[in-house]
Protein backbone atom coordinates (compact mmCIF):
# COMPACT_ATOMS: atom_id res chain seq x y z
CA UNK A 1 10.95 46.45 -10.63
CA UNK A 2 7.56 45.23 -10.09
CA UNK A 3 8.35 42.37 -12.34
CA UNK A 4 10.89 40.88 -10.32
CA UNK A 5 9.48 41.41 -6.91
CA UNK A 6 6.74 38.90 -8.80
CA UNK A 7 9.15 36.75 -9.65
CA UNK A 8 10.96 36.68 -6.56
CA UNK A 9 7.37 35.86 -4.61
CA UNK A 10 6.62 32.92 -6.85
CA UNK A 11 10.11 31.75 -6.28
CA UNK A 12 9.94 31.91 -2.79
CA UNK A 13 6.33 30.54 -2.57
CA UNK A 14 7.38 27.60 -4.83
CA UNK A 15 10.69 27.17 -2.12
CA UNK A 16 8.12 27.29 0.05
CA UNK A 17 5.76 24.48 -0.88
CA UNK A 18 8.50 22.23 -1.58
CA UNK A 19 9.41 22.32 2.35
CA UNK A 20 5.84 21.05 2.83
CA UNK A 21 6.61 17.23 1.35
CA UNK A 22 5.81 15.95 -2.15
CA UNK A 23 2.11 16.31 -3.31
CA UNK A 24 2.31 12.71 -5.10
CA UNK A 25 3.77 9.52 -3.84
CA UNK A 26 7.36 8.80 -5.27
CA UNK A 27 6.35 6.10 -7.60
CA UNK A 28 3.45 7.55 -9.06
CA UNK A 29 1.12 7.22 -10.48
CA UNK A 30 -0.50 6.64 -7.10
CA UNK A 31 -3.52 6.98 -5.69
CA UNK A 32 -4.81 5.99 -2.10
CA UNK A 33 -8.04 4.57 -1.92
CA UNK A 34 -10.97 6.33 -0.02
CA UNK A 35 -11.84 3.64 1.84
CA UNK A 36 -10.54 1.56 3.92
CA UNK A 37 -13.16 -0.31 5.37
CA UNK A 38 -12.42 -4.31 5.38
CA UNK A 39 -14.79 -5.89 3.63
CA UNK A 40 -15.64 -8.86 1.18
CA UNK A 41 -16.99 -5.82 -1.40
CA UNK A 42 -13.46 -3.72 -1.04
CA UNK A 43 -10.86 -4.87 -3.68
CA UNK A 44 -8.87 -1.09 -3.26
CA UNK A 45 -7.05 -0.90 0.16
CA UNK A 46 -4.17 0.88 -1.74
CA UNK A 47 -2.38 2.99 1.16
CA UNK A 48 -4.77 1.80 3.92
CA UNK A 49 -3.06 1.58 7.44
CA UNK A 50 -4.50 -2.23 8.14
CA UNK A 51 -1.79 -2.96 11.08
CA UNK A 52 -2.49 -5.59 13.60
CA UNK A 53 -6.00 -6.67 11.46
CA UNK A 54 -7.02 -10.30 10.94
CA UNK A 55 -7.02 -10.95 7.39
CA UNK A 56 -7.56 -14.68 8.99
CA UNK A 57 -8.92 -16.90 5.76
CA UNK A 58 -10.60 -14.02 3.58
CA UNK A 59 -10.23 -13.73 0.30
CA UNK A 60 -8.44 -10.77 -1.11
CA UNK A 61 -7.52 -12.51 -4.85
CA UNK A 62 -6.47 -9.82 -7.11
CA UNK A 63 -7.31 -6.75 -4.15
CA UNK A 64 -4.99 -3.70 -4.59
CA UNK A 65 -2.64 -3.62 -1.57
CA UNK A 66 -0.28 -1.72 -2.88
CA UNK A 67 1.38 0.60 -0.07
CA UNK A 68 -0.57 -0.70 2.17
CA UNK A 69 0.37 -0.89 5.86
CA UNK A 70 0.48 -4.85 7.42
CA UNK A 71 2.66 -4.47 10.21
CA UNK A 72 1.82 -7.67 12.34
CA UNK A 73 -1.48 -8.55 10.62
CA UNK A 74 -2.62 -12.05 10.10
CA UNK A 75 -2.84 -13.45 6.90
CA UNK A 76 -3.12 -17.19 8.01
CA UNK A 77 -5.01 -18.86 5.15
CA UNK A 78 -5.63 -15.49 3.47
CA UNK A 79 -6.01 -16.14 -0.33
CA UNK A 80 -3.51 -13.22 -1.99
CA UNK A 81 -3.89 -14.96 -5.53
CA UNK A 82 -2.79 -12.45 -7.84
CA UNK A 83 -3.05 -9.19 -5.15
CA UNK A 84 -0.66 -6.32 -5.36
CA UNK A 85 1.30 -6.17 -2.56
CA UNK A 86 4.10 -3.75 -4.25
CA UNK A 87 5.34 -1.00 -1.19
CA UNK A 88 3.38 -2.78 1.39
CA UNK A 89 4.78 -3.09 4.87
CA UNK A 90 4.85 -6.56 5.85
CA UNK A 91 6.77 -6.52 9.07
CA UNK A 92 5.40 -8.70 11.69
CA UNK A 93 2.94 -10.61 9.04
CA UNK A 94 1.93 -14.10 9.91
CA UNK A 95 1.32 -16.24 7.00
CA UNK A 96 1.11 -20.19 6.85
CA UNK A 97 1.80 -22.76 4.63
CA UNK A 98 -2.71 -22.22 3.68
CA UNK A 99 -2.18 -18.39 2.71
CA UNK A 100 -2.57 -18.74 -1.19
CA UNK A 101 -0.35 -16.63 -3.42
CA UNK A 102 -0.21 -17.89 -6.70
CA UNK A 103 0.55 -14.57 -8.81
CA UNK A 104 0.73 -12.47 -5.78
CA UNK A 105 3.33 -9.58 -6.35
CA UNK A 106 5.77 -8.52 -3.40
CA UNK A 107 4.87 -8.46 -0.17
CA UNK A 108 4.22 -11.76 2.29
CA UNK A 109 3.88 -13.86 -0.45
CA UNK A 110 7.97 -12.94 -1.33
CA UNK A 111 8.33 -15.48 1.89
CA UNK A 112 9.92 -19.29 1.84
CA UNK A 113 7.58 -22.45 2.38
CA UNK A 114 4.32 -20.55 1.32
CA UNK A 115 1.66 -22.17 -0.85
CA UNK A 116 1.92 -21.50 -4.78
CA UNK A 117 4.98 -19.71 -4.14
């Protein structure tokens, strides 16, 4: 009997936890960076909320933005060469025909009349 009241409690407990949300991001292996400070020494924004920033002519070649949050930020003559964009939300984003995404993945760079693309 005691047996299955332990049982029964881990059950529940696990029932429990899984109400709570997923522990890991769906397309894991994920991991969201520590620190989200914008700056020309950062390459690892990965799941930074960087809404409404100005990304205005900095260069983020090869940066991890993977899931990172965009929403109306300004990449006008950002350099994206080769940065991970994969998840990001982009809504809002304003590029021009100087933001640089040669080997950028997803993201802005996905957009018409863009250089490199």
């Amino acid at each position: 009997m005691k047996t299955v009241r332990i049982v029964l409690a881990v059950a529940l407990s696990a029932i429990g936890l899984s109400a709570c949300g997923a522990t890991a991001h769906a397309s894991s292996p994920f991991v969201a960076s520590a620190d989200c400070t914008v700056s020309v020494t950062n390459v690892d924004y990965a799941g930074c909320d960087l809404a409404h920033h100005d990304f205005q002519g900095l260069d983020m070649a090869s940066d991890n933005l993977r899931r990172v949050n965009l929403t109306d930020a300004d990449l006008d003559g950002a350099n994206l060469q080769g940065a991970d964009l994969s998840g990001a939300k982009t809504r809002g984003v304003l590029t021009n025909v100087s933001t640089v995404c040669e080997n950028a993945a997803f993201g802005p760079c996905t957009k018409p009349g863009l250089r490199g693309t």
